[in-house]
N, C-alpha and C. Protein backbone atom coordinates (compact mmCIF):
# COMPACT_ATOMS: atom_id res chain seq x y z
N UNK A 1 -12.95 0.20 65.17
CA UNK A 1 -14.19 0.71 65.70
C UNK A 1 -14.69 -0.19 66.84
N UNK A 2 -14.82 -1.45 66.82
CA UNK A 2 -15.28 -2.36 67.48
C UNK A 2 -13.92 -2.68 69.08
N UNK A 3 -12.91 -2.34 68.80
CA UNK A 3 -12.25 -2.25 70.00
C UNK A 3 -12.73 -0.73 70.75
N UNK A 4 -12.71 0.51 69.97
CA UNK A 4 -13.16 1.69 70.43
C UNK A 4 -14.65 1.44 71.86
N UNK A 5 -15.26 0.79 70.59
CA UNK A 5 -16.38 0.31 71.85
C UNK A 5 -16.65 -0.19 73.07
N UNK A 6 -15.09 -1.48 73.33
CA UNK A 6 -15.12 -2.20 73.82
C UNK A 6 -14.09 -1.77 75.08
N UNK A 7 -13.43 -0.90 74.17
CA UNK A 7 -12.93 0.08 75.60
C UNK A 7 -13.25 1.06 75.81
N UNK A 8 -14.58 1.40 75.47
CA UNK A 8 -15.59 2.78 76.13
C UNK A 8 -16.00 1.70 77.27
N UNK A 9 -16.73 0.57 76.97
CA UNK A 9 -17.55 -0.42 77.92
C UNK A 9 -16.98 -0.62 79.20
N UNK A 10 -15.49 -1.06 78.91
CA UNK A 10 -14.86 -1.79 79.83
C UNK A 10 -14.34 0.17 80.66
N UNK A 11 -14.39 1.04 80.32
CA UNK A 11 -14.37 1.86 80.91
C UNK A 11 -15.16 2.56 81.91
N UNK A 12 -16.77 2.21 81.13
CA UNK A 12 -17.96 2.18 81.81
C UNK A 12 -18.86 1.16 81.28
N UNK A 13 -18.71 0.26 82.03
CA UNK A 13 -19.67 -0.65 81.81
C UNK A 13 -21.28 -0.50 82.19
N UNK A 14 -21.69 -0.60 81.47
CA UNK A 14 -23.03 -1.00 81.53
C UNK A 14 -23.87 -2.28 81.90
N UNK A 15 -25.26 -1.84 82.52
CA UNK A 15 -25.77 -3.20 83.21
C UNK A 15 -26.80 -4.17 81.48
N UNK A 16 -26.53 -5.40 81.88
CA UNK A 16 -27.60 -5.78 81.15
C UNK A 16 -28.12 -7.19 81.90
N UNK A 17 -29.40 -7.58 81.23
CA UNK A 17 -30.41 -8.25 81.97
C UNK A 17 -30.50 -9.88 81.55
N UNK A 18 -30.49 -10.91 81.91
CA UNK A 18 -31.15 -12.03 80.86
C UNK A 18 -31.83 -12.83 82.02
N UNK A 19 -33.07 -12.95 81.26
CA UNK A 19 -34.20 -13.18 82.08
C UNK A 19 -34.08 -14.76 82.30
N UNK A 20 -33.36 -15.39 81.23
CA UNK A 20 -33.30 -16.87 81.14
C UNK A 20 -31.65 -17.14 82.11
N UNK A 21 -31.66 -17.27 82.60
CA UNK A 21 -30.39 -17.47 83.59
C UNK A 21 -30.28 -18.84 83.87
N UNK A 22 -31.26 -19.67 83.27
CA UNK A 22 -29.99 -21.13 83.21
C UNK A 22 -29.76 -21.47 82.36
N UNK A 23 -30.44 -21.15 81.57
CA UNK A 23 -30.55 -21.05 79.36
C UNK A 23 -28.64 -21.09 79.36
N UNK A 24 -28.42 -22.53 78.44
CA UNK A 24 -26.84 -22.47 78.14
C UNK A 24 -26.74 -21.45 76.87
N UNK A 25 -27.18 -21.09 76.30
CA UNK A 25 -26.82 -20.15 75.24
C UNK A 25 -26.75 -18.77 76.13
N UNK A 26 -27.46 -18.35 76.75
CA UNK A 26 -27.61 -17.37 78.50
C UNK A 26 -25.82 -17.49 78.79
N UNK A 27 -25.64 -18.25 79.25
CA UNK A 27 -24.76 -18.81 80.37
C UNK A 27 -23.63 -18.49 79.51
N UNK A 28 -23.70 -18.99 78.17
CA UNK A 28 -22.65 -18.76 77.05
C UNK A 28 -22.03 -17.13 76.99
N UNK A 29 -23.18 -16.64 77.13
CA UNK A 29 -22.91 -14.82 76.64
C UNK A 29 -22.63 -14.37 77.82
N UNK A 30 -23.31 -14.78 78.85
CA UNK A 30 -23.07 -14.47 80.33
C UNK A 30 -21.49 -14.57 80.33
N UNK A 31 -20.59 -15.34 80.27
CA UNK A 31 -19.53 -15.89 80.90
C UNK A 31 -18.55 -14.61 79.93
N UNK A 32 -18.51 -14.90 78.36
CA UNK A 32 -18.10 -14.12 77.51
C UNK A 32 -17.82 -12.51 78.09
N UNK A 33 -18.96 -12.19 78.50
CA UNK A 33 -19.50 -10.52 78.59
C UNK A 33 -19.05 -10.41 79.65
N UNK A 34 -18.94 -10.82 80.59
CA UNK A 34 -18.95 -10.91 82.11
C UNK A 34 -17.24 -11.32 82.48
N UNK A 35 -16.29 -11.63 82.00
CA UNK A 35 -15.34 -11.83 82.10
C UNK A 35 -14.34 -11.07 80.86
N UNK A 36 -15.44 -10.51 79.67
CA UNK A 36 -14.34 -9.27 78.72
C UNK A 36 -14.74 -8.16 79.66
N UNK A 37 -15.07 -8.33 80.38
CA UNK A 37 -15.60 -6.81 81.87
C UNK A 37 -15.77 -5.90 80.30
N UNK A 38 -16.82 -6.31 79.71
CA UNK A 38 -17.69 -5.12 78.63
C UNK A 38 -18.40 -4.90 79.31
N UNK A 39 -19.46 -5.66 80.04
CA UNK A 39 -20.62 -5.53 80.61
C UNK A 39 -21.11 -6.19 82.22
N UNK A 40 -21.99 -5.33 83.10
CA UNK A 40 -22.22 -5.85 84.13
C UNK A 40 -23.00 -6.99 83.82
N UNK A 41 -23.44 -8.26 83.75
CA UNK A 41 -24.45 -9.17 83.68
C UNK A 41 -25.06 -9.24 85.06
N UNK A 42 -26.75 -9.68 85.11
CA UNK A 42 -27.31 -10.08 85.79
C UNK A 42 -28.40 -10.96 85.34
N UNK A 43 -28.13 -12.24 85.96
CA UNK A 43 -28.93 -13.50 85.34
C UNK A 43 -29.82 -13.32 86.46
N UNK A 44 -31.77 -13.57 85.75
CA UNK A 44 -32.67 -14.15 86.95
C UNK A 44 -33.18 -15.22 87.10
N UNK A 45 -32.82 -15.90 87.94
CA UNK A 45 -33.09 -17.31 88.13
C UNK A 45 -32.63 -18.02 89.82
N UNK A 46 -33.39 -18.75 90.36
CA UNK A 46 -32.42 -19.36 91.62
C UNK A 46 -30.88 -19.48 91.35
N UNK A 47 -29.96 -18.90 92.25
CA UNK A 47 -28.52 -18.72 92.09
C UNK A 47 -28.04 -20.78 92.16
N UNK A 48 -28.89 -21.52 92.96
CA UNK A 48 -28.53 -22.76 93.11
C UNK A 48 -28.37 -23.46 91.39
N UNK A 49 -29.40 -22.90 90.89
CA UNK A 49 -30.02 -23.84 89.62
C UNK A 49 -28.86 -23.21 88.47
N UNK A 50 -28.68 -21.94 89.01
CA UNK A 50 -28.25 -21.09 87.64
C UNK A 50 -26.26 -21.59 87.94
N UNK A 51 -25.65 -21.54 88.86
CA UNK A 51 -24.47 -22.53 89.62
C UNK A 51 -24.56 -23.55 88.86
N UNK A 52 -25.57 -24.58 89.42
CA UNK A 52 -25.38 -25.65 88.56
C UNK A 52 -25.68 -25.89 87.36
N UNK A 53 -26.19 -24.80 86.38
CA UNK A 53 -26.18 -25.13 85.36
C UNK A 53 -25.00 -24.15 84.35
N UNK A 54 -24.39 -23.53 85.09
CA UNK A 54 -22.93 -23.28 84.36
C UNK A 54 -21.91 -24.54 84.86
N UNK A 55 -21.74 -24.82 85.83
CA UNK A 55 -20.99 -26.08 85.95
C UNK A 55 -21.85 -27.20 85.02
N UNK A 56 -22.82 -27.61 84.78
CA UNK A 56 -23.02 -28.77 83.86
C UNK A 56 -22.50 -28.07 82.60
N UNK A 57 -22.50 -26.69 81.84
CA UNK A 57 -22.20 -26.45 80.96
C UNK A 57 -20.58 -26.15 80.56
N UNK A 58 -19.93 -25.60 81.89
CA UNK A 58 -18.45 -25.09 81.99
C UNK A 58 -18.53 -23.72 81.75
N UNK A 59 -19.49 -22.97 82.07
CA UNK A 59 -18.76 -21.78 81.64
C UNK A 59 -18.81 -20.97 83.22
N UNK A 60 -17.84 -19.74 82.80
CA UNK A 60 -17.49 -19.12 84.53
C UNK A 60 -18.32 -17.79 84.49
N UNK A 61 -19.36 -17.67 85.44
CA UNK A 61 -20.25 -16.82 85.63
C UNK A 61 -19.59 -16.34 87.34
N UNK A 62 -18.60 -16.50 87.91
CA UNK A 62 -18.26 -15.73 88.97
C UNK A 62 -18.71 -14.07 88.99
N UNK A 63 -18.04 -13.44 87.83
CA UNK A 63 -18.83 -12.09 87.70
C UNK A 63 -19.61 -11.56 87.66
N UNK A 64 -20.99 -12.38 87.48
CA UNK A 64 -22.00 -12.02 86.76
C UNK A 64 -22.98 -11.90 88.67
N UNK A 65 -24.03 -10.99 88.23
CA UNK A 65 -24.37 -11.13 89.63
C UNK A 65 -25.64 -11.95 89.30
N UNK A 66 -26.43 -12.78 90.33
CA UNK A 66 -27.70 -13.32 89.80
C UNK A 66 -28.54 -13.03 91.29
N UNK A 67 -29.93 -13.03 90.63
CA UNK A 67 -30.97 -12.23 91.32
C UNK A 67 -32.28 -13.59 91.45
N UNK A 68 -32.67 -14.10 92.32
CA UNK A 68 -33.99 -14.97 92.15
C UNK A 68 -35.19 -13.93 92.66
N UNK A 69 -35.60 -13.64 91.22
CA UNK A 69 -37.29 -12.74 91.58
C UNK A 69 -37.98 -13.17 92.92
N UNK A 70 -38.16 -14.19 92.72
CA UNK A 70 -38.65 -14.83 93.84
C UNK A 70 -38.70 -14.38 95.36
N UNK A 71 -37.66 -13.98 95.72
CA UNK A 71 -37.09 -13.81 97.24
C UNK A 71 -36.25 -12.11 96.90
N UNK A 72 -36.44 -11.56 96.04
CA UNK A 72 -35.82 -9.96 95.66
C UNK A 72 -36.60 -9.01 96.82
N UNK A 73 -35.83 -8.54 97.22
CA UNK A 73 -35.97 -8.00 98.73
C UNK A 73 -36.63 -6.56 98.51
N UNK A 74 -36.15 -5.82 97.34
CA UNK A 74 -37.51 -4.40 97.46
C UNK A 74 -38.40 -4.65 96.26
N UNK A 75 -39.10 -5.75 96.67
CA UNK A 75 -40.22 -6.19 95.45
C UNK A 75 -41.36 -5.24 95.79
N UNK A 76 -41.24 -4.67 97.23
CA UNK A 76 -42.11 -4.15 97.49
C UNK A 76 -42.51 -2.48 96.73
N UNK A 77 -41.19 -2.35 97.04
CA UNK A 77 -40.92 -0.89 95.86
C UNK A 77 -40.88 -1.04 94.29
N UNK A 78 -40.69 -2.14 93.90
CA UNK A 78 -40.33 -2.11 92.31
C UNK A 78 -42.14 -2.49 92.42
N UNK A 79 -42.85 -3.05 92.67
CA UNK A 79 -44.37 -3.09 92.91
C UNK A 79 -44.92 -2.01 92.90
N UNK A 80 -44.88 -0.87 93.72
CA UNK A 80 -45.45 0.54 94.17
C UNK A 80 -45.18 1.27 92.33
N UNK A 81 -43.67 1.03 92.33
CA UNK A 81 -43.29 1.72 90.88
C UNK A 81 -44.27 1.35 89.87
N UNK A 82 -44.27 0.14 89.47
CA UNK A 82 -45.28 -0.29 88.32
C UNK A 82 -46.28 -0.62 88.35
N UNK A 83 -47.10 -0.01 89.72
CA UNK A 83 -48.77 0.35 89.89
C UNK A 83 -48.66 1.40 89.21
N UNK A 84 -47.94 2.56 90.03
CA UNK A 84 -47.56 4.05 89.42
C UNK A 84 -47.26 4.04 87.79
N UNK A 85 -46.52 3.20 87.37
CA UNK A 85 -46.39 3.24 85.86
C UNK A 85 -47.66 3.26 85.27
N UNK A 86 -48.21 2.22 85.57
CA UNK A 86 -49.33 1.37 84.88
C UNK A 86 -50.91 2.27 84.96
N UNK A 87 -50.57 3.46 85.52
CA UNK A 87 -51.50 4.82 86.11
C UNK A 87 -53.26 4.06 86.50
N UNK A 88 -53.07 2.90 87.19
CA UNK A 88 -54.27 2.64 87.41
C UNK A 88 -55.04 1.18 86.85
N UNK A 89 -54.13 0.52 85.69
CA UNK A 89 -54.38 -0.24 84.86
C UNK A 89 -54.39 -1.64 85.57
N UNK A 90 -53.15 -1.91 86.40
CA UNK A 90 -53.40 -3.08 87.32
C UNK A 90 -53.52 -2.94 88.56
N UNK A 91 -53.90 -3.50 89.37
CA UNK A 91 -53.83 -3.64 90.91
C UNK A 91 -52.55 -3.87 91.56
N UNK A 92 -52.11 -3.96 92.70
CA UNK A 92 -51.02 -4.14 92.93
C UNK A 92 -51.04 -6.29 93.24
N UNK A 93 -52.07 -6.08 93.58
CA UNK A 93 -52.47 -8.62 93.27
C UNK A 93 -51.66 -8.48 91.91
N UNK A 94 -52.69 -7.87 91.04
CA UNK A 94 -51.60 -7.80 89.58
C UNK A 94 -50.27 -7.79 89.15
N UNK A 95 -49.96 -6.76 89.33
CA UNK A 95 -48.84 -6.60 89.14
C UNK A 95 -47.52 -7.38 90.19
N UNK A 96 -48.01 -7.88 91.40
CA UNK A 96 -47.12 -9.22 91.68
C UNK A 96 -47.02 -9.93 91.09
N UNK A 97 -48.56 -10.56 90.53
CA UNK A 97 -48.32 -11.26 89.91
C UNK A 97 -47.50 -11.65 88.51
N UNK A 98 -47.64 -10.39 87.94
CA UNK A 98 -46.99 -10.29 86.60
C UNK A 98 -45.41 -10.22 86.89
N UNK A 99 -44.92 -9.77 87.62
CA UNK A 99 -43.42 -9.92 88.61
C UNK A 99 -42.96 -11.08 88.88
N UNK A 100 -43.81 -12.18 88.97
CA UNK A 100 -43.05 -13.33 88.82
C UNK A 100 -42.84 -13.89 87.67
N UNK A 101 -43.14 -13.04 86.81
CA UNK A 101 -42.65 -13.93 85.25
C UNK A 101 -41.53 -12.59 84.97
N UNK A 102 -40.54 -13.58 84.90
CA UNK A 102 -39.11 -13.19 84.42
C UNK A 102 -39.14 -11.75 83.52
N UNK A 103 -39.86 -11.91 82.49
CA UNK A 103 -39.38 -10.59 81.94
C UNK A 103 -40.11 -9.38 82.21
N UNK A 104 -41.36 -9.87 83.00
CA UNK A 104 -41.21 -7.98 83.44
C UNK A 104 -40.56 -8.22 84.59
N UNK A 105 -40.38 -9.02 85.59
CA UNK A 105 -39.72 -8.70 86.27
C UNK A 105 -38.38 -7.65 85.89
N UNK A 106 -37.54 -8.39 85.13
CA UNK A 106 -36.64 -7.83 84.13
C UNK A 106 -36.45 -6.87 83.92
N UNK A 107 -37.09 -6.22 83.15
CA UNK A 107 -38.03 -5.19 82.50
C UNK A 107 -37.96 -4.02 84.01
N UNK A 108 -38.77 -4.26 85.00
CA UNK A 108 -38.76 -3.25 85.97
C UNK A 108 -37.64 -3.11 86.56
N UNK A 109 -36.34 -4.56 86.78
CA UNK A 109 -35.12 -4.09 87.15
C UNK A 109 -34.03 -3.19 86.55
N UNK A 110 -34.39 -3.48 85.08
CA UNK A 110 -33.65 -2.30 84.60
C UNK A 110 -33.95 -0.78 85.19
């Protein structure tokens, strides 16, 4: 059963998210997932910090793609989206703001 799965995945892989992208237990599953090509990974974190902290740890995140919220280029649109979600509830000051913390960021990239 558990190979069945694993070659549905690797057939179509699917995206998944980890908000902690220098986290070595992160980096651990990252490398695993990301090299059994089960799954697309995307770590968020500065690509410099999240580099060097698979090399201090050893594991190979070449596959994995990584995203720094920070400098994410249609923040402007994933913003517009979760005013629109949020039907009125935050402002768009708001909801930047809440965009720089990792998991909604996260959260809206899915």
């Amino acid at each position: 059963m558990f190979n069945a799965l694993k070659q549905g995945l690797q057939a179509h892989p699917k995206t998944i998210v980890f908000t902690e992208g220098t986290d070595r237990r992160i980096l651990e599953a990252a490398d695993r997932l990301s090299n059994s090509r089960t799954l697309h990974v995307i770590l968020l974190s500065p690509p410099e910090e999240v580099h060097a902290a698979a090399k201090k740890y050893g594991f190979e995140i070449n596959r994995c793609e990584i995203i720094n919220p920070a400098d994410y280029e249609d923040i402007d649109a994933m913003v517009d989206l979760m005013v629109e979600l949020r039907k009125g509830k935050m402002s768009q000051e708001q909801v930047r703001a809440a965009l720089r913390q990792a998991n909604y960021f996260g959260t809206m990239l899915v």
